[in-house]
Each structure stands twice: as structure tokens, then as C-alpha cells.
N, C-alpha and C. Protein backbone atom coordinates (compact mmCIF):
# COMPACT_ATOMS: atom_id res chain seq x y z
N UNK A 1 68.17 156.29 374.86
CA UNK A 1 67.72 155.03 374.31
C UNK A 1 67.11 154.19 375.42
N UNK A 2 65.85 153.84 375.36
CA UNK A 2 65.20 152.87 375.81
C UNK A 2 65.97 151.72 376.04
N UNK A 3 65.89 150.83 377.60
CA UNK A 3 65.95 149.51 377.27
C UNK A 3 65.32 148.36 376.81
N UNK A 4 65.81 147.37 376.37
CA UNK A 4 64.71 146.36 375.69
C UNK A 4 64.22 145.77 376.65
N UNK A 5 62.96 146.00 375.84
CA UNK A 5 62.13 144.71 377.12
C UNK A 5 62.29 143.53 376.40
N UNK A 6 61.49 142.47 377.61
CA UNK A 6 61.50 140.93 376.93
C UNK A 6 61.10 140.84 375.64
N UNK A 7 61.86 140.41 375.12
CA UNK A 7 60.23 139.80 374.03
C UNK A 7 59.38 138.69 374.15
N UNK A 8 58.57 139.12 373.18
CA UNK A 8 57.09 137.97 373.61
C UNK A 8 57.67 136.88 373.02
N UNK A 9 57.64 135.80 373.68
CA UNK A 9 57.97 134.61 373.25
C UNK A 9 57.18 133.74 373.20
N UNK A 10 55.73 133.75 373.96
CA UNK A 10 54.88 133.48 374.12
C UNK A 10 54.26 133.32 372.36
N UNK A 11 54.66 134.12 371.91
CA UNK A 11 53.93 134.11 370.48
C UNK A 11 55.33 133.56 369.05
N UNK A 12 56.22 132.97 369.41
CA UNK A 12 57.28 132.15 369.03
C UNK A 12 57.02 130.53 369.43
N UNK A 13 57.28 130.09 368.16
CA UNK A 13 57.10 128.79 368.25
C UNK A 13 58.27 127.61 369.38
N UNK A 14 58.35 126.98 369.29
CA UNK A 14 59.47 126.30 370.10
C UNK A 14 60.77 126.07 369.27
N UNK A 15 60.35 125.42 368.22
CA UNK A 15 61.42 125.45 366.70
C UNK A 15 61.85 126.23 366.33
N UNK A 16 61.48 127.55 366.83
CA UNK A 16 62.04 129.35 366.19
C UNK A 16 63.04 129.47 367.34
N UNK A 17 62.79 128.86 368.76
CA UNK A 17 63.37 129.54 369.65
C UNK A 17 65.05 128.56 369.59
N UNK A 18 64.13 127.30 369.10
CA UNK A 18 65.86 126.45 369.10
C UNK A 18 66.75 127.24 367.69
N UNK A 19 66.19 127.35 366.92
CA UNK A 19 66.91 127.65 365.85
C UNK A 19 67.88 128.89 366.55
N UNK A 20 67.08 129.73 366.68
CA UNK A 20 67.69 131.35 367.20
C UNK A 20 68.75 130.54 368.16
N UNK A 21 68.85 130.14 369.18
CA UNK A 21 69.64 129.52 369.91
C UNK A 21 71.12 128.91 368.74
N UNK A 22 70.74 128.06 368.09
CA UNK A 22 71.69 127.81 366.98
C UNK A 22 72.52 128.94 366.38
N UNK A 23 71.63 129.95 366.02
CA UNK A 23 72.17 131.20 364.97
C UNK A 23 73.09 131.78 366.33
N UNK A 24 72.96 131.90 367.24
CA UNK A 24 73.48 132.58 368.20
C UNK A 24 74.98 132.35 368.84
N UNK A 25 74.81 130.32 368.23
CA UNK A 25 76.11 129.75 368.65
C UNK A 25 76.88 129.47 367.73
N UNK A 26 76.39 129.47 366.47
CA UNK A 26 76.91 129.07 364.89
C UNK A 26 77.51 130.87 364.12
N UNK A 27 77.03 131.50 364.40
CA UNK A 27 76.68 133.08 363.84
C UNK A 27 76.80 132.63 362.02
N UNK A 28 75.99 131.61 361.49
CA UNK A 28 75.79 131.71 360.26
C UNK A 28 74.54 130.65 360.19
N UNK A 29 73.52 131.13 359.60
CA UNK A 29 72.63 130.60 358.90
C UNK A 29 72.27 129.09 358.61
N UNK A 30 73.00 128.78 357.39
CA UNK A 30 73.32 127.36 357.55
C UNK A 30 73.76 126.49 358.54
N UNK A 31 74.31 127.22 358.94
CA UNK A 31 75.65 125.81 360.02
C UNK A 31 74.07 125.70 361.16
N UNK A 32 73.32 126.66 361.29
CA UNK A 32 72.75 126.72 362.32
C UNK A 32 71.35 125.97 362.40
N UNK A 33 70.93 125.91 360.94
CA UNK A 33 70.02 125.12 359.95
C UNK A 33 69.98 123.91 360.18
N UNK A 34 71.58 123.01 359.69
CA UNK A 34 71.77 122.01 360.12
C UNK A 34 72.00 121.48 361.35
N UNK A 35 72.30 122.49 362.35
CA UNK A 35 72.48 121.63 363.50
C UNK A 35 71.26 121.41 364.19
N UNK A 36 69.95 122.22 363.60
CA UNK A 36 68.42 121.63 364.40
C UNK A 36 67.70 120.86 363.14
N UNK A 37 68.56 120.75 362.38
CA UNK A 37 68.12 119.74 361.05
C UNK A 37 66.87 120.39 360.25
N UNK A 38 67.24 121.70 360.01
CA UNK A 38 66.18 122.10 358.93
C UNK A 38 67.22 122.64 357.53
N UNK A 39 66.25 123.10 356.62
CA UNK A 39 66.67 123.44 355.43
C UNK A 39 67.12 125.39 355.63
N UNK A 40 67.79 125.47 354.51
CA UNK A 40 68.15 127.11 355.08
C UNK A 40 66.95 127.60 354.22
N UNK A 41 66.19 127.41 353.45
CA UNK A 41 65.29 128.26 353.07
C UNK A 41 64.10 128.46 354.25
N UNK A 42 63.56 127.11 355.23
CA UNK A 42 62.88 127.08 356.22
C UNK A 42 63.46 127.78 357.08
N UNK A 43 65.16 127.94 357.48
CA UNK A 43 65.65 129.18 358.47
C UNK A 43 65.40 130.66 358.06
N UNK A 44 65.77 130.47 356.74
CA UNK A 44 65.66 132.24 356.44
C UNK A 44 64.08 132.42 356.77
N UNK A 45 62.73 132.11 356.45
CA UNK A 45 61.51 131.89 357.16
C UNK A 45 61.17 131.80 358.29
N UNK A 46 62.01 131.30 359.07
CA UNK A 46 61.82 131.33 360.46
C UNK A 46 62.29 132.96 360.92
N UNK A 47 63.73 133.41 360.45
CA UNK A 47 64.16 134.46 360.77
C UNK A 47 63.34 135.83 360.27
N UNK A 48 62.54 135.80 358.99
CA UNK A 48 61.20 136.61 358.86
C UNK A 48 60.48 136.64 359.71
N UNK A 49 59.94 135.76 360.43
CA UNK A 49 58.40 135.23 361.24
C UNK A 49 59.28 135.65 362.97
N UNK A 50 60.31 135.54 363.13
CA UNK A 50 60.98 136.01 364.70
C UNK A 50 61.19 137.76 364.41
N UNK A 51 61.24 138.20 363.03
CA UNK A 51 61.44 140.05 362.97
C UNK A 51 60.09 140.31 362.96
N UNK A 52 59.14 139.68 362.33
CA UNK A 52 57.44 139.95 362.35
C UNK A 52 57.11 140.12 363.98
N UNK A 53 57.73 139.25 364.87
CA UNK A 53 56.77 139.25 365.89
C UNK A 53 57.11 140.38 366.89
N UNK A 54 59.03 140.98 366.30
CA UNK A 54 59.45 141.46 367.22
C UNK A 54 59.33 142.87 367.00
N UNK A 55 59.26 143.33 365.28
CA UNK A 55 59.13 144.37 364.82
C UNK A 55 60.85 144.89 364.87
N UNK A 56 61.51 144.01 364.44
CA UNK A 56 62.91 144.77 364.20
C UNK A 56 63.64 143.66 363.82
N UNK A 57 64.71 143.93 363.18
CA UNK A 57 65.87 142.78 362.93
C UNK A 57 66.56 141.95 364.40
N UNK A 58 66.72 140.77 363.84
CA UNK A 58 67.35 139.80 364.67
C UNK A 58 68.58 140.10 364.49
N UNK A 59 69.19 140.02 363.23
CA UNK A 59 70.50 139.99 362.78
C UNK A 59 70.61 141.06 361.53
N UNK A 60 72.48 140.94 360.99
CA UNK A 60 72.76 141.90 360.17
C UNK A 60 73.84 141.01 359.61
N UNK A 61 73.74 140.81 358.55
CA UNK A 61 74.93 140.36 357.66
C UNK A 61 75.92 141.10 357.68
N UNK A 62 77.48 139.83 358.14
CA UNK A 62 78.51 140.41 358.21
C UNK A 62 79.30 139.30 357.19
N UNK A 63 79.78 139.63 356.18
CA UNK A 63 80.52 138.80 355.58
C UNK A 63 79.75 137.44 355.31
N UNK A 64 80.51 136.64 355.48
CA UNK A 64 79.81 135.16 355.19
C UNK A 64 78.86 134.63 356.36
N UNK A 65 79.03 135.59 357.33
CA UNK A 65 78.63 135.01 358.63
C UNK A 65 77.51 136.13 359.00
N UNK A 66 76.67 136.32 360.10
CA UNK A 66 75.86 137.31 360.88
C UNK A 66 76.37 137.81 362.22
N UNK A 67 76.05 138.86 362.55
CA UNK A 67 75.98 139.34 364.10
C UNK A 67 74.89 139.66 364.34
N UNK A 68 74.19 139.21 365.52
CA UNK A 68 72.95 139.57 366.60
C UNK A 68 72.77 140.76 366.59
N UNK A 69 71.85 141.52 366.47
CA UNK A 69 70.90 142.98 366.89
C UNK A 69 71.00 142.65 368.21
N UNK A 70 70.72 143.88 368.94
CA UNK A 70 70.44 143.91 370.55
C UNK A 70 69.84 142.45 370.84
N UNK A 71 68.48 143.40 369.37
CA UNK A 71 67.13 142.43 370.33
C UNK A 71 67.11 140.96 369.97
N UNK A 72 68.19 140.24 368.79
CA UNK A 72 68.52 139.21 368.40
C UNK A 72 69.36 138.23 369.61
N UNK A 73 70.06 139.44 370.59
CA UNK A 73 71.08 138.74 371.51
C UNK A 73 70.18 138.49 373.00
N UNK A 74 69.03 139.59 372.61
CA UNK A 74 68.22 139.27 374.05
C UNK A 74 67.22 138.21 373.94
N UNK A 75 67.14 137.84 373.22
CA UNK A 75 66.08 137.06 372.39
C UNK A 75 66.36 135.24 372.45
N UNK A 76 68.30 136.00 372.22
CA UNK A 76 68.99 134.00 372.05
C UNK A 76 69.08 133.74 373.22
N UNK A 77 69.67 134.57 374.28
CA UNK A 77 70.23 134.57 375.83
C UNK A 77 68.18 133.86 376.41
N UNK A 78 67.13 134.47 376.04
CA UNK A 78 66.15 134.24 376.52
C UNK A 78 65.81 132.88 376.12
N UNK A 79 66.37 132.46 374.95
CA UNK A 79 66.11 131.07 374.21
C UNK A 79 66.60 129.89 374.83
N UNK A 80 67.73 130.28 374.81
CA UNK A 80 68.41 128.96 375.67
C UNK A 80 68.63 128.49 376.54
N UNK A 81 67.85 129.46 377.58
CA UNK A 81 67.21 128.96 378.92
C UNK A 81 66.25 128.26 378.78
N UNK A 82 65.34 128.21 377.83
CA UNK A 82 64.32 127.14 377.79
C UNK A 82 64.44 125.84 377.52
């Protein structure tokens, strides 16, 4: 197995990268929605448009809550340095 490279973030908005940051510290959707003050239908959209750019899942539904993909955890760790 390959390691991951960066991802392009360059082609992620700034609002995608806070959110992901949220999902990363919340591990659910909503909670993560509200804490950058958007709606969860605009998160679940955001979380389409961050698998579009990356070509793979961010996350995987676990129960009521999510867990990070690799490239979801390399992605938040890269986020919240900014």
C-alpha cells in the first residue's frame, strides 16, 4: 500500500477546510455544522465537494457518529494547521 500524499488543498475552499477540522473534533456531522455555524444539509455538500476533489471518502458512518478515512485524518491534521 502506497502512502498518502498531501492533498490538494489548494483546490478546497477555506470553509471546507474549517468544517473538516470540526468533523475531526466533533466526529458527527451536525455537532460539527454548528460549531462553524452552517446547516447540515450545506455540511453533507461540503463533505461531497472534499471526496470530489480527493477522489475517495473522507469518512464512514459509525453509528450515530463518523470515523475519518486515512485520507479524511490526513486531510483534518493538514486543516488545522491553517
Amino acid at each position: 500500500m502506497r502512502p498518502l500524499s498531501p492533498p490538494p488543498l489548494h483546490h478546497l475552499k477555506l470553509g471546507h477546510l474549517r468544517f473538516l477540522a470540526a468533523l475531526a473534533d466533533h466526529m458527527r456531522i451536525t455537532s460539527a455544522a454548528e460549531a462553524v455555524g452552517i446547516s447540515q444539509p450545506t455540511a453533507s455538500r461540503i463533505i461531497v465537494e472534499i471526496e470530489d476533489v480527493l477522489h475517495q471518502p473522507i469518512h464512514q458512518r459509525q453509528g450515530r457518529g463518523i470515523a475519518l478515512t486515512a485520507a479524511g485524518e490526513v486531510l483534518a491534521r493538514r486543516a488545522k494547521r491553517i
